[in-house]
Structures are given as structure tokens and as C-alpha cells.
N, C-alpha and C. Protein backbone atom coordinates (compact mmCIF):
# COMPACT_ATOMS: atom_id res chain seq x y z
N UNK A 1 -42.65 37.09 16.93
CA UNK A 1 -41.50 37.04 16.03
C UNK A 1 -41.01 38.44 15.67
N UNK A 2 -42.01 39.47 15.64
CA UNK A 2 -41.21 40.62 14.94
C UNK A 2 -41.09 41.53 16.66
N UNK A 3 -40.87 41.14 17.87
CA UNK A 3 -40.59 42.03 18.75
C UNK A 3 -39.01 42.66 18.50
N UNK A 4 -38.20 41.70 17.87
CA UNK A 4 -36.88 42.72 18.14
C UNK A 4 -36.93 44.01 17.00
N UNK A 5 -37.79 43.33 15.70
CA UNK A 5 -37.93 44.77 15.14
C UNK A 5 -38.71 45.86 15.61
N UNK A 6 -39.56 45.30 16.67
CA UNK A 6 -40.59 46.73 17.13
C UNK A 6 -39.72 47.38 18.15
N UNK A 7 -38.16 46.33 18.96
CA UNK A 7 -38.04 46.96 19.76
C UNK A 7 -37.04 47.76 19.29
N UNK A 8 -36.20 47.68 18.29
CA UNK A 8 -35.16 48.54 17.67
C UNK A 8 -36.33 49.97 17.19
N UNK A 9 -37.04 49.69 16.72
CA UNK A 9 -38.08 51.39 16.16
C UNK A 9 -38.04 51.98 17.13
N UNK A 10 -38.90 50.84 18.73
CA UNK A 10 -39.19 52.03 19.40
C UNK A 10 -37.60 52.69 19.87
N UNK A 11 -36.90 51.62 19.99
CA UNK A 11 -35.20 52.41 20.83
C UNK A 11 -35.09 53.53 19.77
N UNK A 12 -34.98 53.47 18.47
CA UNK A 12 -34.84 54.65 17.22
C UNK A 12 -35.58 55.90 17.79
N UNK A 13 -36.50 55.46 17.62
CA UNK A 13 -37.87 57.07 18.33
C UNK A 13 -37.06 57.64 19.27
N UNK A 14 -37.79 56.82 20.61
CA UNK A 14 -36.89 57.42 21.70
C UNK A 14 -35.30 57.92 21.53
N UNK A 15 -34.67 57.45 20.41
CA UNK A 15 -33.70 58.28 20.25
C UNK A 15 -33.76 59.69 19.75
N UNK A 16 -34.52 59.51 18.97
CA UNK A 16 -34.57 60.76 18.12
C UNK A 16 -35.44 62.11 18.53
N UNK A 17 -36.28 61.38 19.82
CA UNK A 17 -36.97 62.16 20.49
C UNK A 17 -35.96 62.76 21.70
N UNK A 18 -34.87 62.39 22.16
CA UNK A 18 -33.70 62.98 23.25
C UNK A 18 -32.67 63.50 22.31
N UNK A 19 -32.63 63.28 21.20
CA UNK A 19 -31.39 63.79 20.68
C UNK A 19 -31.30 64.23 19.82
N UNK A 20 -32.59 65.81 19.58
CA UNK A 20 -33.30 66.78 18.65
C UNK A 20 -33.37 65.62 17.62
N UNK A 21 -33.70 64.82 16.97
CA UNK A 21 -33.96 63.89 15.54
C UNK A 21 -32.49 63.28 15.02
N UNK A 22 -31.11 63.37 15.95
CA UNK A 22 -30.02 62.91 15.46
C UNK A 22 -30.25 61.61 15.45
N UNK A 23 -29.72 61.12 14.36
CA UNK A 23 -29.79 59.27 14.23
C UNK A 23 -28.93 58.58 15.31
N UNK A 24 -28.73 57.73 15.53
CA UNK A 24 -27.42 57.25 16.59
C UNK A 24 -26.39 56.33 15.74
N UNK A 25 -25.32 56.22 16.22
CA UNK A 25 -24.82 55.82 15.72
C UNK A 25 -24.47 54.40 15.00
N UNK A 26 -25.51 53.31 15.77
CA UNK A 26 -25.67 51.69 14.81
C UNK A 26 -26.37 51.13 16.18
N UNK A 27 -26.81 50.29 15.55
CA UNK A 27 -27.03 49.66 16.39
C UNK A 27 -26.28 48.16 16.05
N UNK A 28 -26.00 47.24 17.50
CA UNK A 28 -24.84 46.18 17.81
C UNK A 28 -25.78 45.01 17.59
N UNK A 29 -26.08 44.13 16.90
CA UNK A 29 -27.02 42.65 17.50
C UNK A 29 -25.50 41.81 17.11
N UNK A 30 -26.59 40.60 17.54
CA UNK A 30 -25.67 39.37 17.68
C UNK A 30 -25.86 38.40 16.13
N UNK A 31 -25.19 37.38 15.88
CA UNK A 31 -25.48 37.05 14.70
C UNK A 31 -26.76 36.34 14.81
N UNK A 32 -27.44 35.59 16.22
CA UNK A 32 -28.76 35.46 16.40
C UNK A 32 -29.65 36.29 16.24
N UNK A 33 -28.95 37.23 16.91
CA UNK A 33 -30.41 38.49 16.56
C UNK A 33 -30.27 39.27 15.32
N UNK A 34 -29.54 38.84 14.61
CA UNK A 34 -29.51 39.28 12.95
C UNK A 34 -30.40 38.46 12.13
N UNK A 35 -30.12 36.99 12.54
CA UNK A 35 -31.01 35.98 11.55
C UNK A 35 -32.75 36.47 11.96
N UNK A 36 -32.93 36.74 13.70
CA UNK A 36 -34.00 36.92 14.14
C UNK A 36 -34.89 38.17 12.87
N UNK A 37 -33.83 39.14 13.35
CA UNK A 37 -34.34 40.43 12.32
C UNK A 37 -34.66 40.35 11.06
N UNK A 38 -33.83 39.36 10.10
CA UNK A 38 -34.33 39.06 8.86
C UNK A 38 -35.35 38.34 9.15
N UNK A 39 -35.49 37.33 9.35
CA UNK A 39 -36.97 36.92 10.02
C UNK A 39 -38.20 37.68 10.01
N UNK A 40 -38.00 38.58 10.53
CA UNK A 40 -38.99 39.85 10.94
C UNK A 40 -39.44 40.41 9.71
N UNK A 41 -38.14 41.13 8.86
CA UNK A 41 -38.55 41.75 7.56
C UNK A 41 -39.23 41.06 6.69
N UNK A 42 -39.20 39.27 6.79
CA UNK A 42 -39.64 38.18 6.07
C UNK A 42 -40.97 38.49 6.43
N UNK A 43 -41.16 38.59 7.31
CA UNK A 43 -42.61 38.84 7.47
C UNK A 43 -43.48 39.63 7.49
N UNK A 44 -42.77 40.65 7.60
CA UNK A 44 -44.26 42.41 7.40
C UNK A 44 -43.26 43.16 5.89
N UNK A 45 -42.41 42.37 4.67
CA UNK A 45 -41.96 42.21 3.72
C UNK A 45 -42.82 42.11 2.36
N UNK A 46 -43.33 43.05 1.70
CA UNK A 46 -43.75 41.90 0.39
C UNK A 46 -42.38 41.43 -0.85
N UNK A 47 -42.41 40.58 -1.17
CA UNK A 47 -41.30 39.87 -1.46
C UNK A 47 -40.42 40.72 -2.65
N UNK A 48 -39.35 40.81 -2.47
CA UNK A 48 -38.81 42.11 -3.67
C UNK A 48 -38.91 43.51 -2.71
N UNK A 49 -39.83 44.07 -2.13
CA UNK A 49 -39.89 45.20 -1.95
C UNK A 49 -38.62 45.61 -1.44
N UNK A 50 -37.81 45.10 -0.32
CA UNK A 50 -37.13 45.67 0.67
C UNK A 50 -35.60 44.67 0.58
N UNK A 51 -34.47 45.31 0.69
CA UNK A 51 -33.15 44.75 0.67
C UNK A 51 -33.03 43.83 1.83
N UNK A 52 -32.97 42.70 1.62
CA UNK A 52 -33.11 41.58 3.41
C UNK A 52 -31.43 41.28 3.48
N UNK A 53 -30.60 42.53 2.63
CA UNK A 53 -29.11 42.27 3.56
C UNK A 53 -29.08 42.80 4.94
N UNK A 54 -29.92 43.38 5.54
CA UNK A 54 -29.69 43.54 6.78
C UNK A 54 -28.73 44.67 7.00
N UNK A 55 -28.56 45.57 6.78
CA UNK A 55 -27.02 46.32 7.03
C UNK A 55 -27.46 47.37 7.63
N UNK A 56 -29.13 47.54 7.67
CA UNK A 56 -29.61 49.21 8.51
C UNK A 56 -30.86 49.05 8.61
N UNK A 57 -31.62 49.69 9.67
CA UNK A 57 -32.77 49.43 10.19
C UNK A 57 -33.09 50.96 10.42
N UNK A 58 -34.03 51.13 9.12
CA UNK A 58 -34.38 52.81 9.17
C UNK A 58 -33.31 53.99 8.87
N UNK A 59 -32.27 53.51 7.88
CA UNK A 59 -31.41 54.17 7.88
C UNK A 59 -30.07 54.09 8.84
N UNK A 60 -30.13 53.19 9.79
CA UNK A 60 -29.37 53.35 11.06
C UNK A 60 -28.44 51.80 10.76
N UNK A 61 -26.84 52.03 10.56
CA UNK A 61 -26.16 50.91 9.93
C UNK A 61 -26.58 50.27 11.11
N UNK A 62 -26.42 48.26 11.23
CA UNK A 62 -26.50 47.38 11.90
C UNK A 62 -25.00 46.80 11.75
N UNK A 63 -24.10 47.08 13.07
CA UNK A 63 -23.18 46.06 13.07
C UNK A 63 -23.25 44.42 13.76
N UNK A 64 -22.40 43.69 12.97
CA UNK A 64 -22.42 42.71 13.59
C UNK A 64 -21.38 42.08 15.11
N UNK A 65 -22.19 41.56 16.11
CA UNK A 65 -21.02 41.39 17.45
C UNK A 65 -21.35 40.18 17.95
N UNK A 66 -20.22 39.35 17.81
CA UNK A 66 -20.90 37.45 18.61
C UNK A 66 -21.29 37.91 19.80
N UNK A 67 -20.85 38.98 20.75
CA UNK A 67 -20.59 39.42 22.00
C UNK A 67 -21.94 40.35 22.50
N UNK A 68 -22.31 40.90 21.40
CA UNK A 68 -22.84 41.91 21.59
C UNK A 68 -24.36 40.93 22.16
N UNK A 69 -25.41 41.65 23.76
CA UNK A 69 -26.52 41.34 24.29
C UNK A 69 -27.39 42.33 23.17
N UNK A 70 -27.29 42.82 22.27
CA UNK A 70 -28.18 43.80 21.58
C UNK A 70 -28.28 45.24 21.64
N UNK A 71 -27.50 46.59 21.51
CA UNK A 71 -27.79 47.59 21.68
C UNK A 71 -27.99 48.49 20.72
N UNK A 72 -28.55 49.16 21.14
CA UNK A 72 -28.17 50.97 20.19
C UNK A 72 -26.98 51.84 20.73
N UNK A 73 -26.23 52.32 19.65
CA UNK A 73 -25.34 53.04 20.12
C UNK A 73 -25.54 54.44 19.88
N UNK A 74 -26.07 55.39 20.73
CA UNK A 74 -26.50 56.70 20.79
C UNK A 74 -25.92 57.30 19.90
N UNK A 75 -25.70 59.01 19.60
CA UNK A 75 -25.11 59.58 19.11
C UNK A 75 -23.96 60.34 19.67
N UNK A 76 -23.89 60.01 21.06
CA UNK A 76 -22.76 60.38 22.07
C UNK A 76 -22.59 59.22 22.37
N UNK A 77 -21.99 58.02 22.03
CA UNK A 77 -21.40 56.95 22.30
C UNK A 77 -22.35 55.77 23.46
N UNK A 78 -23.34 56.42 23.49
CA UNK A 78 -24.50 55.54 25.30
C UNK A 78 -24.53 54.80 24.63
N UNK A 79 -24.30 52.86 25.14
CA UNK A 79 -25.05 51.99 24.94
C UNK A 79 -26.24 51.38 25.45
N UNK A 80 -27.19 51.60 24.75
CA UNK A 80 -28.45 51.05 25.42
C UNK A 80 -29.13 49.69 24.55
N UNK A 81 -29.50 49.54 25.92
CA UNK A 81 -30.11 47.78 25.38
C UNK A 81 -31.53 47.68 24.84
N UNK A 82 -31.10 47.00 24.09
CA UNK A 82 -32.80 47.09 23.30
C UNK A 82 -33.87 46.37 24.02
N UNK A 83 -33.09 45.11 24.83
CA UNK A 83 -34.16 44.48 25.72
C UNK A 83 -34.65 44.84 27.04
């Protein structure tokens, strides 16, 4: 259940490890893989601790896309897929 949040960290790292520590610019999910993600926080969450609007993952805004297969959007515009 929590792979799409491990896989957005690791895409984050590896970002920040190619692009001296710059954040990127959002990352794209789908409104499935939004409910998925709250999901996730539901679960490694203690209740209250953490905002479950969903709007950023480590600082990094989350837009929403019916369209969107899941990406990160670099800090030079690359889309890369989280899967």
C-alpha cells in the first residue's frame, strides 16, 4: 500500500541528488493515485500529526491530472515517471 509513497521519496532523492538539492517542480498523480497517497499517509500517520490535504509530498506541491500516468516534474521541465 505505501509503494507510491516510497516511490515519489525515492523519485525526490534522486532528484535532488542530479539537481545540486533543487526541489522539482510538482509532481502530476491522477485522482487514483491521490486517494492511493492519502491512503499511505493513513498509514505510517499518527492521527492529527500530519495535514492529509494532500497538496505536497516533502515540500514538493502535488498537482492534480485525470490524464496524468504519475510523474515528477524536474526542475527543468523533465517528466519522469514514478513507475
Amino acid at each position: 500500500m505505501t509503494t507510491l509513497y516510497l516511490q515519489m521519496t525515492d523519485k525526490l532523492s534522486a532528484h535532488w541528488r542530479a539537481h545540486n538539492n533543487a526541489y522539482p517542480r510538482k509532481f502530476v498523480l491522477s485522482p487514483a493515485q491521490r486517494e492511493e497517497y492519502v491512503r499511505c499517509l493513513q498509514l505510517i500517520t499518527i492521527p492529527g500529526e500530519r495535514d492529509m490535504s494532500a497538496t505536497k509530498h516533502m515540500g514538493v506541491p502535488i498537482e492534480i491530472n485525470e490524464a496524468s500516468p504519475g510523474v515528477i516534474v524536474a526542475v527543468d521541465g523533465t517528466e519522469i515517471p514514478l513507475q
